[in-house]
C-alpha atoms as a PDB file:
ATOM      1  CA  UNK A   1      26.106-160.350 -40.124  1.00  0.00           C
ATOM      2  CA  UNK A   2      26.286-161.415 -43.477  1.00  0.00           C
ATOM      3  CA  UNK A   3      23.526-163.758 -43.078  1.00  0.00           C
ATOM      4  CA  UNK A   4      21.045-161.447 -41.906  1.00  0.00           C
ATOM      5  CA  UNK A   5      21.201-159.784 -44.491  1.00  0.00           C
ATOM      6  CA  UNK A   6      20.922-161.974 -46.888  1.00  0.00           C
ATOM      7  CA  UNK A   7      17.930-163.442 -45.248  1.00  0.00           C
ATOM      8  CA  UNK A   8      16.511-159.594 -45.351  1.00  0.00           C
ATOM      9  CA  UNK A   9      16.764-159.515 -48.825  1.00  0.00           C
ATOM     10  CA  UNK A  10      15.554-162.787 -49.775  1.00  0.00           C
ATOM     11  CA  UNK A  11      12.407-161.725 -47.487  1.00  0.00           C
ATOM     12  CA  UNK A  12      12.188-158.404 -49.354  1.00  0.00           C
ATOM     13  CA  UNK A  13      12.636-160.233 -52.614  1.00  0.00           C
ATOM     14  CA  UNK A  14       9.554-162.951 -51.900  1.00  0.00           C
ATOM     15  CA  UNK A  15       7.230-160.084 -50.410  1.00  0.00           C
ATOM     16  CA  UNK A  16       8.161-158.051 -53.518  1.00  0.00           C
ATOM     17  CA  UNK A  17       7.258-160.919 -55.766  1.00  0.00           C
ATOM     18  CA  UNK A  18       4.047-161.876 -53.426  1.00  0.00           C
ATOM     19  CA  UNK A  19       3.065-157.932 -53.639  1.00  0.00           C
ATOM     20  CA  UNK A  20       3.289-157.839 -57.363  1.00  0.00           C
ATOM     21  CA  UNK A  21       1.499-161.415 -57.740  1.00  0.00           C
ATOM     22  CA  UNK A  22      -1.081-159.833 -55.768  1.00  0.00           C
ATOM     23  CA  UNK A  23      -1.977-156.845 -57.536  1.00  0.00           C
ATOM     24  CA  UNK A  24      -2.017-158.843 -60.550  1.00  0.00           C
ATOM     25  CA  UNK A  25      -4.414-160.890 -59.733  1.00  0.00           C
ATOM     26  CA  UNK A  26      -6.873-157.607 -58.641  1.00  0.00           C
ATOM     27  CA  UNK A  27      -6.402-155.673 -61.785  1.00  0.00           C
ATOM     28  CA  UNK A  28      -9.575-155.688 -64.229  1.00  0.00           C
ATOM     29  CA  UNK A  29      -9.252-157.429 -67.601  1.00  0.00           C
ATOM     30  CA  UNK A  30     -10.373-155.353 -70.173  1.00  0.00           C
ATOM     31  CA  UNK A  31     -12.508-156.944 -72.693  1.00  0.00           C
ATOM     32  CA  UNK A  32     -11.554-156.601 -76.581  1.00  0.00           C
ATOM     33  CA  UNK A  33     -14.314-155.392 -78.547  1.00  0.00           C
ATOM     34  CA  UNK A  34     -14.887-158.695 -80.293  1.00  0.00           C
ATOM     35  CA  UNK A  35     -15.030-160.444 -77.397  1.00  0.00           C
ATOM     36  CA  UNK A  36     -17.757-158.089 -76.017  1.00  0.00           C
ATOM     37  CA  UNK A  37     -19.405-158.688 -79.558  1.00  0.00           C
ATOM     38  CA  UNK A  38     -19.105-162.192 -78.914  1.00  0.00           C
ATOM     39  CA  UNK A  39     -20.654-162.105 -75.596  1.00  0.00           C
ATOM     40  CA  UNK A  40     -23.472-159.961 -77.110  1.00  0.00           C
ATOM     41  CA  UNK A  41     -24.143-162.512 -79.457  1.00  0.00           C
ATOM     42  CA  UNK A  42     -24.528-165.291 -77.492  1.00  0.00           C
ATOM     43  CA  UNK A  43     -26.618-163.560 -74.852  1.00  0.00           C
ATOM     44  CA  UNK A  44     -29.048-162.561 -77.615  1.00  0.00           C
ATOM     45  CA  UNK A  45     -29.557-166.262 -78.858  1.00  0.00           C
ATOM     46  CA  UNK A  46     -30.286-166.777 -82.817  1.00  0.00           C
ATOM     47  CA  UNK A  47     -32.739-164.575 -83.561  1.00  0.00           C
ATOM     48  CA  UNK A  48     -31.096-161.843 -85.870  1.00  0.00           C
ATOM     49  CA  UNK A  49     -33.157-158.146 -85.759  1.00  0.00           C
ATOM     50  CA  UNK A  50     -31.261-156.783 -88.553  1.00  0.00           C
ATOM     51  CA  UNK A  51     -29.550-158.056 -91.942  1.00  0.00           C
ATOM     52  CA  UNK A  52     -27.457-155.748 -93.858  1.00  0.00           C
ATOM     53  CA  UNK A  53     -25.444-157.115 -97.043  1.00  0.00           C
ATOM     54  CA  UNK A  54     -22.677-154.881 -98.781  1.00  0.00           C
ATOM     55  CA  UNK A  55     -21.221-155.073-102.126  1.00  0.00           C
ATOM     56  CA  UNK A  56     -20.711-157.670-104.622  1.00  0.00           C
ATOM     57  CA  UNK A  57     -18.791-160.435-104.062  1.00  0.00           C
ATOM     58  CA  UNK A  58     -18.685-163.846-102.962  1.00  0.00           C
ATOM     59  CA  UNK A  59     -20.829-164.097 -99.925  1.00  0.00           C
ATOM     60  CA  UNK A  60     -24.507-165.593 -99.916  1.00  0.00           C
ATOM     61  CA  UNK A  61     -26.452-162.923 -98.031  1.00  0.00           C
ATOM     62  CA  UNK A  62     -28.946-164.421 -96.018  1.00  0.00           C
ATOM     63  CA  UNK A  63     -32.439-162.575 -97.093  1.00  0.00           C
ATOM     64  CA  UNK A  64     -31.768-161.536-100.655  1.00  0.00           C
ATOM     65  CA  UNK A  65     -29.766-165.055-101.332  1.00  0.00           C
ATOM     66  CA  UNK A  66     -27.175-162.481-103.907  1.00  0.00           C
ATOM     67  CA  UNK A  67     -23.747-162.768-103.846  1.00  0.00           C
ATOM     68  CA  UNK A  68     -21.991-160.131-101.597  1.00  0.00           C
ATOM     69  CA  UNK A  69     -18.790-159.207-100.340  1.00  0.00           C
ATOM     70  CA  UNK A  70     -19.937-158.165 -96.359  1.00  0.00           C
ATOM     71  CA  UNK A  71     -22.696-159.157 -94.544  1.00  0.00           C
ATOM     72  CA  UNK A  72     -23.668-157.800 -91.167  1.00  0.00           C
ATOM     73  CA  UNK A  73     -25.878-159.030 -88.844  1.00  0.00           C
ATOM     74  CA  UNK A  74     -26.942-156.982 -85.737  1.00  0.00           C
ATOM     75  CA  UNK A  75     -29.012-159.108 -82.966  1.00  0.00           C
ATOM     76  CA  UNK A  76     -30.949-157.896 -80.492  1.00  0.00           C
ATOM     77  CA  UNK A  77     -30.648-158.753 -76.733  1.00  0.00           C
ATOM     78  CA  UNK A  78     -34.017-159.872 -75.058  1.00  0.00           C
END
Protein backbone atom coordinates (compact mmCIF):
# COMPACT_ATOMS: atom_id res chain seq x y z
CA UNK A 1 0.00 0.00 0.00
CA UNK A 2 2.72 2.11 0.75
CA UNK A 3 4.00 1.99 -2.65
CA UNK A 4 1.06 3.15 -4.36
CA UNK A 5 1.10 5.84 -2.86
CA UNK A 6 4.16 6.91 -3.20
CA UNK A 7 4.02 6.29 -6.86
CA UNK A 8 0.66 8.65 -6.69
CA UNK A 9 2.51 11.31 -5.42
CA UNK A 10 5.54 11.18 -7.40
CA UNK A 11 2.92 11.21 -10.47
CA UNK A 12 1.15 14.21 -8.91
CA UNK A 13 4.49 15.80 -8.23
CA UNK A 14 5.86 15.41 -12.15
CA UNK A 15 2.32 16.49 -13.60
CA UNK A 16 2.46 19.41 -11.13
CA UNK A 17 5.90 20.34 -12.31
CA UNK A 18 4.92 19.49 -16.19
CA UNK A 19 1.61 21.78 -15.56
CA UNK A 20 3.58 24.67 -14.24
CA UNK A 21 6.46 24.21 -17.01
CA UNK A 22 3.67 24.46 -19.30
CA UNK A 23 2.01 27.53 -18.49
CA UNK A 24 5.29 29.07 -18.37
CA UNK A 25 6.15 28.59 -21.47
CA UNK A 26 2.46 30.22 -22.78
CA UNK A 27 2.63 33.33 -20.74
CA UNK A 28 3.45 36.64 -22.84
CA UNK A 29 6.77 38.41 -22.20
CA UNK A 30 6.26 41.82 -21.69
CA UNK A 31 8.59 44.06 -23.42
CA UNK A 32 10.56 46.86 -21.31
CA UNK A 33 10.18 50.14 -22.74
CA UNK A 34 13.76 50.34 -23.93
CA UNK A 35 13.62 47.37 -25.54
CA UNK A 36 10.49 48.48 -27.51
CA UNK A 37 12.64 51.74 -28.14
CA UNK A 38 15.23 49.59 -29.34
CA UNK A 39 13.12 47.69 -31.65
CA UNK A 40 11.72 51.04 -32.92
CA UNK A 41 14.99 52.09 -33.75
CA UNK A 42 16.16 49.51 -35.67
CA UNK A 43 12.97 49.08 -37.67
CA UNK A 44 13.25 52.76 -38.65
CA UNK A 45 16.90 52.36 -40.08
CA UNK A 46 19.34 55.59 -39.75
CA UNK A 47 17.53 58.19 -40.91
CA UNK A 48 16.78 60.48 -37.79
CA UNK A 49 13.34 62.88 -38.31
CA UNK A 50 14.02 64.85 -35.32
CA UNK A 51 17.18 66.23 -33.27
CA UNK A 52 16.64 67.82 -30.02
CA UNK A 53 19.81 68.86 -27.81
CA UNK A 54 19.34 69.99 -24.04
CA UNK A 55 21.54 71.91 -21.84
CA UNK A 56 25.11 72.54 -21.60
CA UNK A 57 27.40 70.07 -21.06
CA UNK A 58 29.65 67.68 -22.53
CA UNK A 59 27.87 66.11 -25.41
CA UNK A 60 28.52 67.07 -29.21
CA UNK A 61 24.98 67.58 -30.51
CA UNK A 62 24.73 66.44 -33.85
CA UNK A 63 23.23 69.61 -35.96
CA UNK A 64 24.40 72.57 -33.95
CA UNK A 65 28.00 70.72 -33.25
CA UNK A 66 27.67 72.73 -29.27
CA UNK A 67 28.42 71.06 -26.36
CA UNK A 68 25.31 69.65 -24.51
CA UNK A 69 24.38 67.66 -21.71
CA UNK A 70 21.19 65.46 -23.51
CA UNK A 71 20.59 64.81 -26.84
CA UNK A 72 17.49 63.15 -28.20
CA UNK A 73 16.90 61.76 -31.28
CA UNK A 74 13.36 60.65 -32.39
CA UNK A 75 13.29 58.45 -35.80
CA UNK A 76 10.64 57.87 -37.80
CA UNK A 77 9.37 54.40 -38.95
CA UNK A 78 8.85 54.07 -42.82
Amino acid sequence: MKRIVRIAAVAALVAAAGWGSYTHDRQERDMTDLMSENVEALAAGESATKIVCWGVGSVDCPTTHNKVEIVRISYAPY
